[in-house]
PDB file of N, CA and C in Angstrom:
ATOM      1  N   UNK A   1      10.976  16.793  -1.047  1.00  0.00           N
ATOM      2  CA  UNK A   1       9.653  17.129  -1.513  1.00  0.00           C
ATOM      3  C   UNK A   1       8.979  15.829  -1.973  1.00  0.00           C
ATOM      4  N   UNK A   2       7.954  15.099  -1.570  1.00  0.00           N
ATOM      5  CA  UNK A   2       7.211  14.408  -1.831  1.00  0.00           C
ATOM      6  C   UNK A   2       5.937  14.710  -2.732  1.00  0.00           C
ATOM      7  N   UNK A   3       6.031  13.924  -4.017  1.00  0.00           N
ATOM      8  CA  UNK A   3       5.135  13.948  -4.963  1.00  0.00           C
ATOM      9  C   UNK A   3       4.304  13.010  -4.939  1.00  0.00           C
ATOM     10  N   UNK A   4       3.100  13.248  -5.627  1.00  0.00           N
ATOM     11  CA  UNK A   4       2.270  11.889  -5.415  1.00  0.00           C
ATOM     12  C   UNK A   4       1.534  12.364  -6.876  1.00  0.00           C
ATOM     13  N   UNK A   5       1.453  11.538  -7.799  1.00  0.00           N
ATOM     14  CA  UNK A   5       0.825  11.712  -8.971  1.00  0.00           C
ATOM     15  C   UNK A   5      -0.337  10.532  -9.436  1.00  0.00           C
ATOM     16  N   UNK A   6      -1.569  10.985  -9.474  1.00  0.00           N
ATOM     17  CA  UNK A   6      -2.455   9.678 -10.351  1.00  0.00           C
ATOM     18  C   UNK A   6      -2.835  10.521 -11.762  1.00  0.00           C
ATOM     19  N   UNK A   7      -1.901   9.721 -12.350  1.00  0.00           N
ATOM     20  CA  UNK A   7      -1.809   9.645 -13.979  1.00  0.00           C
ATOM     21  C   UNK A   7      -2.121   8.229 -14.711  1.00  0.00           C
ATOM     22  N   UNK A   8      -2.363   8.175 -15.720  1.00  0.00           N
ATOM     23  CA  UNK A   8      -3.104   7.414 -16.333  1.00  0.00           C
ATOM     24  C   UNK A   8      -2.681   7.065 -17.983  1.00  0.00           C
ATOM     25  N   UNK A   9      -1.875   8.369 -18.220  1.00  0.00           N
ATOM     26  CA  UNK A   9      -1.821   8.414 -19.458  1.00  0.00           C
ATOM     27  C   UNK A   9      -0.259   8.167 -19.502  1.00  0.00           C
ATOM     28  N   UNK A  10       0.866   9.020 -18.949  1.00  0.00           N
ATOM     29  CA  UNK A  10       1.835   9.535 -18.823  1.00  0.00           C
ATOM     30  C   UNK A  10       2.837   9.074 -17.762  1.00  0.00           C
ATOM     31  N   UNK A  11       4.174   8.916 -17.987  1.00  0.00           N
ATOM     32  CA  UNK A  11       4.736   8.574 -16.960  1.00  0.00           C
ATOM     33  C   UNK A  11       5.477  10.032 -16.444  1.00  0.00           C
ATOM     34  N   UNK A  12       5.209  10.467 -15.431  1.00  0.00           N
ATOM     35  CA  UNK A  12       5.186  11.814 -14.533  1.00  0.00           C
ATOM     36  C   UNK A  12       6.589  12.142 -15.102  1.00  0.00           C
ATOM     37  N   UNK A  13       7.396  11.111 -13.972  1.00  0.00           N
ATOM     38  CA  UNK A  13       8.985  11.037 -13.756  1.00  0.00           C
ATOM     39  C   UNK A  13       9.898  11.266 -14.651  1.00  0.00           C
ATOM     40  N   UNK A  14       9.676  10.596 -16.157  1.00  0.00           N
ATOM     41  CA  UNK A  14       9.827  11.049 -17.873  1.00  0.00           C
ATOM     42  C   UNK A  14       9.496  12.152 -17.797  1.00  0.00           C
ATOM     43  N   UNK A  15       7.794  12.698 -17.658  1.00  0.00           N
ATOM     44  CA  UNK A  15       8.400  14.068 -18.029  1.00  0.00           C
ATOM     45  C   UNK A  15       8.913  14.932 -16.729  1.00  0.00           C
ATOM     46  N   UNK A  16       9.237  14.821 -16.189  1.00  0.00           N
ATOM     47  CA  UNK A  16       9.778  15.572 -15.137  1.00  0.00           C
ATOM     48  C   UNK A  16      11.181  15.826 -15.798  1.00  0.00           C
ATOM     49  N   UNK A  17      11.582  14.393 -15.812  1.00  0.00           N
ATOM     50  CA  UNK A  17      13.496  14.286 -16.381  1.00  0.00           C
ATOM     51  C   UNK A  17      13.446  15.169 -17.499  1.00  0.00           C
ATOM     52  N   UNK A  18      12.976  14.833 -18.123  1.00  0.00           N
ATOM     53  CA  UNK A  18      13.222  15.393 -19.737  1.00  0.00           C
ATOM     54  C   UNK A  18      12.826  17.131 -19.887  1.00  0.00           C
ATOM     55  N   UNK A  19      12.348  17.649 -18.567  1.00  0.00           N
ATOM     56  CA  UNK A  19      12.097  19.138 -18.494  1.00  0.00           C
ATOM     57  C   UNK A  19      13.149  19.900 -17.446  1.00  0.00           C
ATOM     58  N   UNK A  20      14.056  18.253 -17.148  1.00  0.00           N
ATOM     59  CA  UNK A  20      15.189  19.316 -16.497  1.00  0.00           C
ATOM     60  C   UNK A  20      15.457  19.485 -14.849  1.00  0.00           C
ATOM     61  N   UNK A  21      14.310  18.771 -14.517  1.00  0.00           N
ATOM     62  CA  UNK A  21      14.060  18.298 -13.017  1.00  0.00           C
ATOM     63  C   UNK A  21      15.199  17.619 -12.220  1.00  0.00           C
ATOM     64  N   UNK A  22      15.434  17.992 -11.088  1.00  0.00           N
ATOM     65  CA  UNK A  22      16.667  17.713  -9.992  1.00  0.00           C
ATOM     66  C   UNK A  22      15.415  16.525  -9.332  1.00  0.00           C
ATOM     67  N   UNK A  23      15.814  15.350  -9.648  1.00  0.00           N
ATOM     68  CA  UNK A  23      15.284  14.177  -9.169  1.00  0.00           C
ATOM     69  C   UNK A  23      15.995  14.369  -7.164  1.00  0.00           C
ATOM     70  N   UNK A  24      17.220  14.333  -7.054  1.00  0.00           N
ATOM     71  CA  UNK A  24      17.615  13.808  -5.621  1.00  0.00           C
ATOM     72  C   UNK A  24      16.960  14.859  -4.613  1.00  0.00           C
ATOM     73  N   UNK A  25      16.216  15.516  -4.676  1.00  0.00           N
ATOM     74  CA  UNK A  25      15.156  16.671  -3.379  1.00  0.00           C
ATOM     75  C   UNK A  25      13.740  16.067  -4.066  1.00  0.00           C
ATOM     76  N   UNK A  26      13.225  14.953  -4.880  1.00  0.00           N
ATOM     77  CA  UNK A  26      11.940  14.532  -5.233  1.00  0.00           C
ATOM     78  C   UNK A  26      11.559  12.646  -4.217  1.00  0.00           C
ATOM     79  N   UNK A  27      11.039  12.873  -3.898  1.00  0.00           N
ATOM     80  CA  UNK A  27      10.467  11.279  -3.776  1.00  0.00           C
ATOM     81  C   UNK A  27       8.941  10.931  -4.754  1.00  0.00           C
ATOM     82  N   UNK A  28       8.837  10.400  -5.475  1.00  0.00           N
ATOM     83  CA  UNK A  28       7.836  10.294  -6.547  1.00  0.00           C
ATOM     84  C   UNK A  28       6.971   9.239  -6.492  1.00  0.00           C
ATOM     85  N   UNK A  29       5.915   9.033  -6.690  1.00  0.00           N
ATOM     86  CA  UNK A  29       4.765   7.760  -6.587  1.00  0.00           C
ATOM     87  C   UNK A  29       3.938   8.192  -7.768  1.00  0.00           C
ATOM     88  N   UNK A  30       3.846   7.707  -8.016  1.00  0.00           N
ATOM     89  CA  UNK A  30       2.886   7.569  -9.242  1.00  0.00           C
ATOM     90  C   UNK A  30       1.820   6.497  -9.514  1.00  0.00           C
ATOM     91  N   UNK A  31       0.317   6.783  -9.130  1.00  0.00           N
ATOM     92  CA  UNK A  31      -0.712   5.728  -9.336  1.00  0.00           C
ATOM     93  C   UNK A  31      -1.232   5.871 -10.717  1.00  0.00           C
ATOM     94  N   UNK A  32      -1.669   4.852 -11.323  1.00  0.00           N
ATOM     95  CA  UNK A  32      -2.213   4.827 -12.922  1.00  0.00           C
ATOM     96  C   UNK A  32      -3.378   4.704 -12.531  1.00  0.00           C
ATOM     97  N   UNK A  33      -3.836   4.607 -11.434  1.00  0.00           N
ATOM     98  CA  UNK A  33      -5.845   4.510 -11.356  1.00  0.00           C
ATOM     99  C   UNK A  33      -5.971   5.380 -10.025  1.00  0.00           C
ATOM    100  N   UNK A  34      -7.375   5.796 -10.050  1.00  0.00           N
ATOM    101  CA  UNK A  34      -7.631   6.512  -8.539  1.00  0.00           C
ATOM    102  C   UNK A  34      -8.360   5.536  -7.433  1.00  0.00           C
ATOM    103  N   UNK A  35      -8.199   4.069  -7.672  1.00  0.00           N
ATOM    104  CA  UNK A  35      -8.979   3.629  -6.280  1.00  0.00           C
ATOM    105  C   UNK A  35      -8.388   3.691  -5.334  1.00  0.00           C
ATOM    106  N   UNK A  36      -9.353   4.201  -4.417  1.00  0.00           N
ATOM    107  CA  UNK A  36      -9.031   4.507  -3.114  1.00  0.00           C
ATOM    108  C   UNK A  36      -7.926   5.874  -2.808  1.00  0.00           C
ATOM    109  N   UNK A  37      -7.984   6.323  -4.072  1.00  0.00           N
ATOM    110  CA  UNK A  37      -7.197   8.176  -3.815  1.00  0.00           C
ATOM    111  C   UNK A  37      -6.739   8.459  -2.276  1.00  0.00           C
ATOM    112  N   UNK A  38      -7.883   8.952  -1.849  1.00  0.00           N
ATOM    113  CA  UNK A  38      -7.980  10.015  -0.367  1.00  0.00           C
ATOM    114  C   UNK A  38      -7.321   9.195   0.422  1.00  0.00           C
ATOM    115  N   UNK A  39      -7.383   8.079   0.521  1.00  0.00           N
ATOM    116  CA  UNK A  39      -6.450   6.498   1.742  1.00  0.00           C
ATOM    117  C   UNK A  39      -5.132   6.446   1.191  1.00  0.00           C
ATOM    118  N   UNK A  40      -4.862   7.028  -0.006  1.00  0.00           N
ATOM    119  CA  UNK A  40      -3.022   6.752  -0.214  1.00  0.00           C
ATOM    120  C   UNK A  40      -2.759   8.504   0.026  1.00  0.00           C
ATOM    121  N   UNK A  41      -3.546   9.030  -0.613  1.00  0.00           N
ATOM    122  CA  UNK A  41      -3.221  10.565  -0.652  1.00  0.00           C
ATOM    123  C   UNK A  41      -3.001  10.772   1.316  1.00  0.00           C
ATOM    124  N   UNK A  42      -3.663  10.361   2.164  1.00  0.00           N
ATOM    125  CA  UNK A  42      -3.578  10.200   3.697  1.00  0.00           C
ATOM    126  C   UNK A  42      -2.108   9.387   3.771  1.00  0.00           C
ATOM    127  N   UNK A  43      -2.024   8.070   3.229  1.00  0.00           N
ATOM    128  CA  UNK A  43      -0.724   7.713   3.936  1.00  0.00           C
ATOM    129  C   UNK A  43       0.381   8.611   2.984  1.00  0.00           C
ATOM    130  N   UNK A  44       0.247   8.524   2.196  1.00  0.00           N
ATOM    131  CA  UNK A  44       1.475   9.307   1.432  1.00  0.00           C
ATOM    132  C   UNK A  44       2.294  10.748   1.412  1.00  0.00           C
ATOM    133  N   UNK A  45       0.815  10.994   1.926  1.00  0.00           N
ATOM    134  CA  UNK A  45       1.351  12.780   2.938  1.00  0.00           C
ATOM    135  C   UNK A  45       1.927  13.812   1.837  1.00  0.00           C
ATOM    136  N   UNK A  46       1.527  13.795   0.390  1.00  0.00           N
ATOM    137  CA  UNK A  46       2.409  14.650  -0.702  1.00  0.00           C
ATOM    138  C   UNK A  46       2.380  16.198  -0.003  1.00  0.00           C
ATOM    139  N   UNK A  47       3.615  16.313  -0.361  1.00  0.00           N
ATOM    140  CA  UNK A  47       3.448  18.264  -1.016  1.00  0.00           C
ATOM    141  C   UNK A  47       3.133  18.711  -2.162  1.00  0.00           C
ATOM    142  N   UNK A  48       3.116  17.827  -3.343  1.00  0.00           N
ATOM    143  CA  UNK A  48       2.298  17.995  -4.311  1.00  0.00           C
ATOM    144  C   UNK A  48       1.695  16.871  -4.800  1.00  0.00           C
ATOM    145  N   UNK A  49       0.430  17.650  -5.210  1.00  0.00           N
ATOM    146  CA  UNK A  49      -0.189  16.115  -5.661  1.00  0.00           C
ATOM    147  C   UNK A  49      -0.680  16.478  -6.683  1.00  0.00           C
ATOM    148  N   UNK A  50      -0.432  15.464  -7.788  1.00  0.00           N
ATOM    149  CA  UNK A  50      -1.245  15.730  -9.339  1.00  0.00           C
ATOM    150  C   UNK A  50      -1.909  15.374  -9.191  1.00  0.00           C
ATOM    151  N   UNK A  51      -3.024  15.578 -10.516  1.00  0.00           N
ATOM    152  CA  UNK A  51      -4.072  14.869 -10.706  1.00  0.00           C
ATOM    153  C   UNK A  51      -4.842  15.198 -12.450  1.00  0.00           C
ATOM    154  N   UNK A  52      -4.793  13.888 -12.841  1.00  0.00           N
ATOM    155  CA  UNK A  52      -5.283  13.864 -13.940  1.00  0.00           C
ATOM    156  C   UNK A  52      -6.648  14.105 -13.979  1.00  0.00           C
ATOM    157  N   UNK A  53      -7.138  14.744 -14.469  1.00  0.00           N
ATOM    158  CA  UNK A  53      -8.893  15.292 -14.975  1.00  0.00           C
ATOM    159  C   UNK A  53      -9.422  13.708 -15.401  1.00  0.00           C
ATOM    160  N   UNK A  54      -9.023  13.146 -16.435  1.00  0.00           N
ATOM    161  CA  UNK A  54      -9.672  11.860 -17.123  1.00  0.00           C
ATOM    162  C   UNK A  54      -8.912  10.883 -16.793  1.00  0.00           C
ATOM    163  N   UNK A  55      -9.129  10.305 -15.190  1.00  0.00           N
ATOM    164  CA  UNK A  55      -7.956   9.106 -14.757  1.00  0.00           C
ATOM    165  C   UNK A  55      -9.546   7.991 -14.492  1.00  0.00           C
ATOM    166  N   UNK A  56      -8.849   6.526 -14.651  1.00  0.00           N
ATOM    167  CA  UNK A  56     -10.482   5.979 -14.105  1.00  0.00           C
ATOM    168  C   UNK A  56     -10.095   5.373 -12.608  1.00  0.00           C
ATOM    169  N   UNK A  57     -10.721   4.335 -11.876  1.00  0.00           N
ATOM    170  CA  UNK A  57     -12.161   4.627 -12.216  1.00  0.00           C
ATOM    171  C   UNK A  57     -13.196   6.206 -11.582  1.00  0.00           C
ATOM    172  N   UNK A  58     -12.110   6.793 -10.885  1.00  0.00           N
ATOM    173  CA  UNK A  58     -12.683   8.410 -10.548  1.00  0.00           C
ATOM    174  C   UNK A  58     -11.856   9.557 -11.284  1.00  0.00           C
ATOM    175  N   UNK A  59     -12.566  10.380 -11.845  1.00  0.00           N
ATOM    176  CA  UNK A  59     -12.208  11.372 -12.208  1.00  0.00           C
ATOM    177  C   UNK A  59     -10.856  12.495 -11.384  1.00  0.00           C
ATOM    178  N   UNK A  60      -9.755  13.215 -11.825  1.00  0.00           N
ATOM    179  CA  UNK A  60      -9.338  13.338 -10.816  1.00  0.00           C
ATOM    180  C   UNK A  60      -9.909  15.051  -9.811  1.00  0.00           C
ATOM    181  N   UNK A  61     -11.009  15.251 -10.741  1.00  0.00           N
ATOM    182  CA  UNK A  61     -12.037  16.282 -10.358  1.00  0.00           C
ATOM    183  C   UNK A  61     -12.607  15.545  -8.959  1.00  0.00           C
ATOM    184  N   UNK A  62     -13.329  14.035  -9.167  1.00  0.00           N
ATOM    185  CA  UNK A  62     -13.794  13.748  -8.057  1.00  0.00           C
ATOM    186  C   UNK A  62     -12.786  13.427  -7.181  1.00  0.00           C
ATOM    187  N   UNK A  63     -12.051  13.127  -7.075  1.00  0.00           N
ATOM    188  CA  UNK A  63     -11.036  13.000  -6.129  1.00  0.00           C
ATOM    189  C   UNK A  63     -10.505  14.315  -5.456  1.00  0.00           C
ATOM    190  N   UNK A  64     -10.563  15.215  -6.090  1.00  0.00           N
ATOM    191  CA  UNK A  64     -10.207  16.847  -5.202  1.00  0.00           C
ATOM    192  C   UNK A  64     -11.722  16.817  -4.486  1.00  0.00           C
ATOM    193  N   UNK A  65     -12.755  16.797  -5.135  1.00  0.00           N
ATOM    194  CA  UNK A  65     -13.873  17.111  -3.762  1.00  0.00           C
ATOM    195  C   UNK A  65     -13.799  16.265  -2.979  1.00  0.00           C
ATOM    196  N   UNK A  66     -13.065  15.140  -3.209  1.00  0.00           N
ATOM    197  CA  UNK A  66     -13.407  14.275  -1.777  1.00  0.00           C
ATOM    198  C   UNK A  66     -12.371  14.393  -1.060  1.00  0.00           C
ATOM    199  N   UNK A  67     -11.474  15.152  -1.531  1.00  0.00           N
ATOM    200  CA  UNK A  67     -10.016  15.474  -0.593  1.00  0.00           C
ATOM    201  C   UNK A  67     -10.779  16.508  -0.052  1.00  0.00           C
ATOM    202  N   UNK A  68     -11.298  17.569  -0.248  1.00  0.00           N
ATOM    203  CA  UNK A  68     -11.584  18.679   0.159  1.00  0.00           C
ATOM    204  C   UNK A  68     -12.673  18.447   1.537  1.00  0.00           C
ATOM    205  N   UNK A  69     -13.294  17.219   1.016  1.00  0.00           N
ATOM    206  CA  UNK A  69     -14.459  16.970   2.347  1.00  0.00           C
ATOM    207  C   UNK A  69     -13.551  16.349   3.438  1.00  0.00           C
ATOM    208  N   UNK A  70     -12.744  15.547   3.138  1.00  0.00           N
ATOM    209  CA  UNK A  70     -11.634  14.943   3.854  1.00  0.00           C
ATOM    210  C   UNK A  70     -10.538  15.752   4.855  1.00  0.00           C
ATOM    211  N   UNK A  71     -10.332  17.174   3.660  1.00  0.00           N
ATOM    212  CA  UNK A  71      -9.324  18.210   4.826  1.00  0.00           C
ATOM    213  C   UNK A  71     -10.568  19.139   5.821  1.00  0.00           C
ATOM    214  N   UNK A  72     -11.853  19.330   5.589  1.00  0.00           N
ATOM    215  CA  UNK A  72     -13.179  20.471   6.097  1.00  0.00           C
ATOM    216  C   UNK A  72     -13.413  19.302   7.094  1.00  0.00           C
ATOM    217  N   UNK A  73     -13.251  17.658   7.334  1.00  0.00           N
ATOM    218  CA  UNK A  73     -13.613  16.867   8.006  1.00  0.00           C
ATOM    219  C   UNK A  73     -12.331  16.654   8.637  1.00  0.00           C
ATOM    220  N   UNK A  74     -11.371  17.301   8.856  1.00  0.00           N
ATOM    221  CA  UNK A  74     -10.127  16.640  10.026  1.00  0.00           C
ATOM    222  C   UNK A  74      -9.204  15.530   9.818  1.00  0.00           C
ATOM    223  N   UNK A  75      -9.799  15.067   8.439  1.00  0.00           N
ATOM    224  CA  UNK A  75      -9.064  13.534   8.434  1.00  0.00           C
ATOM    225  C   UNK A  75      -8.043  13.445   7.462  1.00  0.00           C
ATOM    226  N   UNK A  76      -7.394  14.304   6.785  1.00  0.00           N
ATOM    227  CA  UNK A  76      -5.327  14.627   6.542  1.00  0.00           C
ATOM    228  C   UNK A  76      -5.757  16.188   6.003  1.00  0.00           C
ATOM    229  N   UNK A  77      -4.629  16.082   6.127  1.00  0.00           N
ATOM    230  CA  UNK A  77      -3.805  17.518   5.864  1.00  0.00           C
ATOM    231  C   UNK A  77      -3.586  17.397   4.565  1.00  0.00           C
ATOM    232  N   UNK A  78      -3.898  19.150   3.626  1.00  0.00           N
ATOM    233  CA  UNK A  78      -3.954  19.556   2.312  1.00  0.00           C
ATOM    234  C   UNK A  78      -3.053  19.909   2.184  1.00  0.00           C
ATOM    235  N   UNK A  79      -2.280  18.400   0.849  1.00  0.00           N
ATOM    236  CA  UNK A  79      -0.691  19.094   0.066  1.00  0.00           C
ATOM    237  C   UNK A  79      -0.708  20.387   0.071  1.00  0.00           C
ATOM    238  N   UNK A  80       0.706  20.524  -0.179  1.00  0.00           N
ATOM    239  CA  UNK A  80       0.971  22.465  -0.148  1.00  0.00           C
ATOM    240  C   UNK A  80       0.258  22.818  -1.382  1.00  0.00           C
ATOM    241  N   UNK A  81       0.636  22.085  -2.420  1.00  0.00           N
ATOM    242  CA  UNK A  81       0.147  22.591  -3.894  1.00  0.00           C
ATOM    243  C   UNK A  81      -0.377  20.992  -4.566  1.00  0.00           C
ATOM    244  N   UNK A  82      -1.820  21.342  -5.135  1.00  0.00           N
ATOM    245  CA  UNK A  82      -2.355  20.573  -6.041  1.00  0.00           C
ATOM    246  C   UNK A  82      -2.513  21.141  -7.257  1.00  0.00           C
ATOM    247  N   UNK A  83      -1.827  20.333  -8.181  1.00  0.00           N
ATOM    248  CA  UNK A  83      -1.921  20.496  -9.469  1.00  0.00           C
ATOM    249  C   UNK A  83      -3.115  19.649 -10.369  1.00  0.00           C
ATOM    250  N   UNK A  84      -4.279  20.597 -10.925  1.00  0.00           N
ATOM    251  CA  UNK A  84      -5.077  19.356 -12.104  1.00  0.00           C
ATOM    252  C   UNK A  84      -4.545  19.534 -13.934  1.00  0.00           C
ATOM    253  N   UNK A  85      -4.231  18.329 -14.252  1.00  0.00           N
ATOM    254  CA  UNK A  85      -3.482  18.248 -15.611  1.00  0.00           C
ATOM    255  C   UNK A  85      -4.844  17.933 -16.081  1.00  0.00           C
ATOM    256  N   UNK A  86      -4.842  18.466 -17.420  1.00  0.00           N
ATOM    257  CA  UNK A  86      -5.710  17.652 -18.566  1.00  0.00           C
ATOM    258  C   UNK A  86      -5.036  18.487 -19.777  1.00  0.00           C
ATOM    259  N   UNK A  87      -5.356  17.820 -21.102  1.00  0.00           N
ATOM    260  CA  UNK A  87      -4.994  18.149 -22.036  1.00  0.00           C
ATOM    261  C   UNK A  87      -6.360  19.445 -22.282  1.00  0.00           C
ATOM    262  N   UNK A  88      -7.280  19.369 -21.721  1.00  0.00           N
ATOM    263  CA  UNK A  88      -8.412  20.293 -22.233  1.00  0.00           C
ATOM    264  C   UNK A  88      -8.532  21.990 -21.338  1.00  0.00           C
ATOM    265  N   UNK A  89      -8.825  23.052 -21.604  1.00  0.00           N
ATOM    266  CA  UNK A  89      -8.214  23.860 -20.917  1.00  0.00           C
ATOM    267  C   UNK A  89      -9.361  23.674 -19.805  1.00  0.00           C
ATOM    268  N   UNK A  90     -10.826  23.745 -20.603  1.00  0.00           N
ATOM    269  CA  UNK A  90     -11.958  23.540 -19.547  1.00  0.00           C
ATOM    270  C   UNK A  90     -11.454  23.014 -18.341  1.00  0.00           C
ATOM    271  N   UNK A  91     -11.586  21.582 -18.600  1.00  0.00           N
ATOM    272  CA  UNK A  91     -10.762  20.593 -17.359  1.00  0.00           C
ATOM    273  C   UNK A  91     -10.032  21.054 -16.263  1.00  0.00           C
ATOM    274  N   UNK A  92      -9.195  21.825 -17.112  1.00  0.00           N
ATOM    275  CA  UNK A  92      -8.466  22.280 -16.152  1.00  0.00           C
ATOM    276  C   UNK A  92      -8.844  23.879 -15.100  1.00  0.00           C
ATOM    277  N   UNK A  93      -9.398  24.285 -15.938  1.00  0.00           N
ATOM    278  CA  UNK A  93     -10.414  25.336 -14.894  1.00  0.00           C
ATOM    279  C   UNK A  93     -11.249  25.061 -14.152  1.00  0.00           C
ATOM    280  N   UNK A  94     -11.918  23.599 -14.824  1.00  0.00           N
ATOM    281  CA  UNK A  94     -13.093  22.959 -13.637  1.00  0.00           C
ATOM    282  C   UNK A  94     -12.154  22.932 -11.974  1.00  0.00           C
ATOM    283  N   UNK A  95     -11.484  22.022 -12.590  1.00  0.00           N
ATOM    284  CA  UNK A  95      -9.698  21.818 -11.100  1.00  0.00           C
ATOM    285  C   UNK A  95      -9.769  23.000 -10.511  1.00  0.00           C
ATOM    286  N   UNK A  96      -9.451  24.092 -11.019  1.00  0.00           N
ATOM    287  CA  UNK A  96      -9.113  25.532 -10.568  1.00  0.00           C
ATOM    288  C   UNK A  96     -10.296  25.665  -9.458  1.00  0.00           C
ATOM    289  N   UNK A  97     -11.393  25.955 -10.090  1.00  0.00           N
ATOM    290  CA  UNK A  97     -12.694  25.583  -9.172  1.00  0.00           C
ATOM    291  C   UNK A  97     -12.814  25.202  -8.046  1.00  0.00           C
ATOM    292  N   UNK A  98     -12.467  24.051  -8.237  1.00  0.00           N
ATOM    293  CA  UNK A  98     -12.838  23.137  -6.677  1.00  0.00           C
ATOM    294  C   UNK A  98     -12.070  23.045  -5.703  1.00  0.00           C
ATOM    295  N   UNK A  99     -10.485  23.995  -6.274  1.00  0.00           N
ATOM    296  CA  UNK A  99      -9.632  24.349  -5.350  1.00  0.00           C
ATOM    297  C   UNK A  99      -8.207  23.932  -5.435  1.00  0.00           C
ATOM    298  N   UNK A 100      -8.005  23.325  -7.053  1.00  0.00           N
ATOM    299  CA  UNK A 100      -6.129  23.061  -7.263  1.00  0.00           C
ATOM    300  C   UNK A 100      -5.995  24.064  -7.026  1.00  0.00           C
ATOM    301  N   UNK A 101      -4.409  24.268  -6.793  1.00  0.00           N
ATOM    302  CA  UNK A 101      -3.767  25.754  -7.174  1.00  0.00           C
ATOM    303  C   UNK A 101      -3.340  25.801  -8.456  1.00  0.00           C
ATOM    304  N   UNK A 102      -2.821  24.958  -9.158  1.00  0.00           N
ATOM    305  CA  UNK A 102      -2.762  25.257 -10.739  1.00  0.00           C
ATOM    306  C   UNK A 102      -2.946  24.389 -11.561  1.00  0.00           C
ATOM    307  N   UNK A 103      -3.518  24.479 -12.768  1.00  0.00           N
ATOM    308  CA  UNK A 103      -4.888  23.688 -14.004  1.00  0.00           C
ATOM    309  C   UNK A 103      -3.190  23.840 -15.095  1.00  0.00           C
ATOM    310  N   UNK A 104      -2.735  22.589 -15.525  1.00  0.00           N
ATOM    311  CA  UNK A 104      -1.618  22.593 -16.282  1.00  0.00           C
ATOM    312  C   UNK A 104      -2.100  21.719 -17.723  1.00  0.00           C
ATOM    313  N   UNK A 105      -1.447  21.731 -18.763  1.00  0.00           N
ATOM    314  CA  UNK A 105      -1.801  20.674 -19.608  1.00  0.00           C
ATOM    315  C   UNK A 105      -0.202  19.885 -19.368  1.00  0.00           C
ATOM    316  N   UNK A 106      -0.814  18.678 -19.375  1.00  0.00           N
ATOM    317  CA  UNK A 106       0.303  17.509 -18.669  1.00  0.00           C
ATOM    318  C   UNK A 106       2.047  17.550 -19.674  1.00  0.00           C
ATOM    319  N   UNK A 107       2.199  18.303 -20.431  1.00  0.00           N
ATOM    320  CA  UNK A 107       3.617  18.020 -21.031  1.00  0.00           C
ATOM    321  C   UNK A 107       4.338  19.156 -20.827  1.00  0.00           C
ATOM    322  N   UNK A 108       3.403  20.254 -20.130  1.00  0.00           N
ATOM    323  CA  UNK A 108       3.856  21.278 -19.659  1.00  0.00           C
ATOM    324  C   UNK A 108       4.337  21.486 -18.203  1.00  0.00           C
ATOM    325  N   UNK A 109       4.119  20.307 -17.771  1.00  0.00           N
ATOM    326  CA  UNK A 109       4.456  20.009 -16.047  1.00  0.00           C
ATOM    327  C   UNK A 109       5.580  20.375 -15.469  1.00  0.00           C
ATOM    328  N   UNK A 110       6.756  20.050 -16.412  1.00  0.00           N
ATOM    329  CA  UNK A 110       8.335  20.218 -15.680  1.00  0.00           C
ATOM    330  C   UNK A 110       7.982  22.040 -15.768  1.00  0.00           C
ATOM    331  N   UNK A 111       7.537  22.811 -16.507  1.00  0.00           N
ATOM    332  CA  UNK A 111       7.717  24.106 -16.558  1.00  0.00           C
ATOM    333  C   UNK A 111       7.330  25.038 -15.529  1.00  0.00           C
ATOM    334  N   UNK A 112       6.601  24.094 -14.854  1.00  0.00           N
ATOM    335  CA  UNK A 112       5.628  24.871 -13.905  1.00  0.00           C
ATOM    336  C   UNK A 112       7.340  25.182 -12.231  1.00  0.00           C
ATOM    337  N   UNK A 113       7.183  26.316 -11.716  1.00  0.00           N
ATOM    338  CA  UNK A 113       8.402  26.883 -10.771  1.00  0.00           C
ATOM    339  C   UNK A 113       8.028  26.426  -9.606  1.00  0.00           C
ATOM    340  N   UNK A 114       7.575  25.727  -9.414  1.00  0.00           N
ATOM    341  CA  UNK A 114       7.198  24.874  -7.525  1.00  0.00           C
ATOM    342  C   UNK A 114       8.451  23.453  -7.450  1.00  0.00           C
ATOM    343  N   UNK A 115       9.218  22.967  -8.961  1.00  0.00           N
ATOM    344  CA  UNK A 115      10.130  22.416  -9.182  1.00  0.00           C
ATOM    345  C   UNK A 115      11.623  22.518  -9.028  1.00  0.00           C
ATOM    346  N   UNK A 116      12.468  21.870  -8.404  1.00  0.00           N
ATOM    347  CA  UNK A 116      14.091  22.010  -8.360  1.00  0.00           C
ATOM    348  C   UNK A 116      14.306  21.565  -9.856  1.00  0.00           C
ATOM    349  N   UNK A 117      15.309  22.204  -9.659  1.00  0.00           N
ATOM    350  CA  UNK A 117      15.742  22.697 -11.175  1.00  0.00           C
ATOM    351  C   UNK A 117      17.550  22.100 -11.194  1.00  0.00           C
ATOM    352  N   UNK A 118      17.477  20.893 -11.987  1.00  0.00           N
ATOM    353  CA  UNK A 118      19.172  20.513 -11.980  1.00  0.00           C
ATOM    354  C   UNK A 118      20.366  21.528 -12.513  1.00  0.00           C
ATOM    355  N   UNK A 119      21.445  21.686 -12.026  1.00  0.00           N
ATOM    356  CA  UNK A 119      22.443  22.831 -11.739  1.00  0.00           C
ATOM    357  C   UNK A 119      22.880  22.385 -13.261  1.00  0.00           C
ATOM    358  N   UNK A 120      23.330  23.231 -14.180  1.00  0.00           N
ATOM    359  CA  UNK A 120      23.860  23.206 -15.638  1.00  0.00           C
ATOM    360  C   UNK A 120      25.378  23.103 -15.371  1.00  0.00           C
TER     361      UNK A 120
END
C-alpha cells in the first residue's frame, strides 16, 4: 500500500507507529510543503493520500480541487482513499466537500480501518 502524505505539522510515520500500524505492507512519503502536489501525487501513484487542510504554500483543500480537475482531465488516476486532516472539524468537512473520503483530526489517523494492523 502506498502512502503519500503532505503534512506540515506532524511526522505521519510516528503517528502511524505509535497507533499500532504494520509498517512492512506501507511504503510512506511524506512532503512538509505542497509545491507542485498534483506532479508528485502523478509520479507517486498513492492509494492513500493525506492531506493537511493548513499545509503552505497551498492549502491541502486547494490541492484536492486541483487533483480533482486533474482526474475529470485524464491526467492520473484518483488514490483509492483521500484523507483531509485538520485539527478543526470545519476543515475537515470543507475536505469532505470537495471529495476526500474521510475529514480526520491528525492524531486520530492510526485509528482510522483502511490501515494494517501489527499482529499482537
Amino acid at each position: 500500500m502506498r502512502v503519500l502524505a503532505f503534512e506540515d505539522g506532524a511526522d505521519i510515520a510516528l503517528l502511524l507507529a505509535n497507533g499500532g500500524i504494520e509498517f512492512s505492507a506501507l511504503t510512506i512519503e511524506q512532503r512538509w510543503r505542497t509545491d507542485d502536489a498534483v506532479d508528485i501525487i502523478k509520479e507517486f501513484a498513492p492509494d492513500i493520500l493525506l492531506l493537511d487542510h493548513y499545509i503552505p504554500p497551498t492549502k491541502g483543500l486547494d490541492v484536492l480541487r486541483e487533483l480533482n480537475q486533474a482526474v475529470s482531465q485524464g491526467e492520473l488516476t484518483r488514490p483509492s482513499t483521500i484523507v483531509g486532516m485538520s485539527s478543526l472539524q470545519a476543515a475537515n468537512e470543507k475536505m469532505l466537500l470537495e471529495g476526500a473520503d474521510i475529514g480526520i483530526v491528525k492524531p486520530q489517523i492510526a485509528s482510522l480501518p483502511i490501515w494494517p494492523k501489527r499482529e499482537s
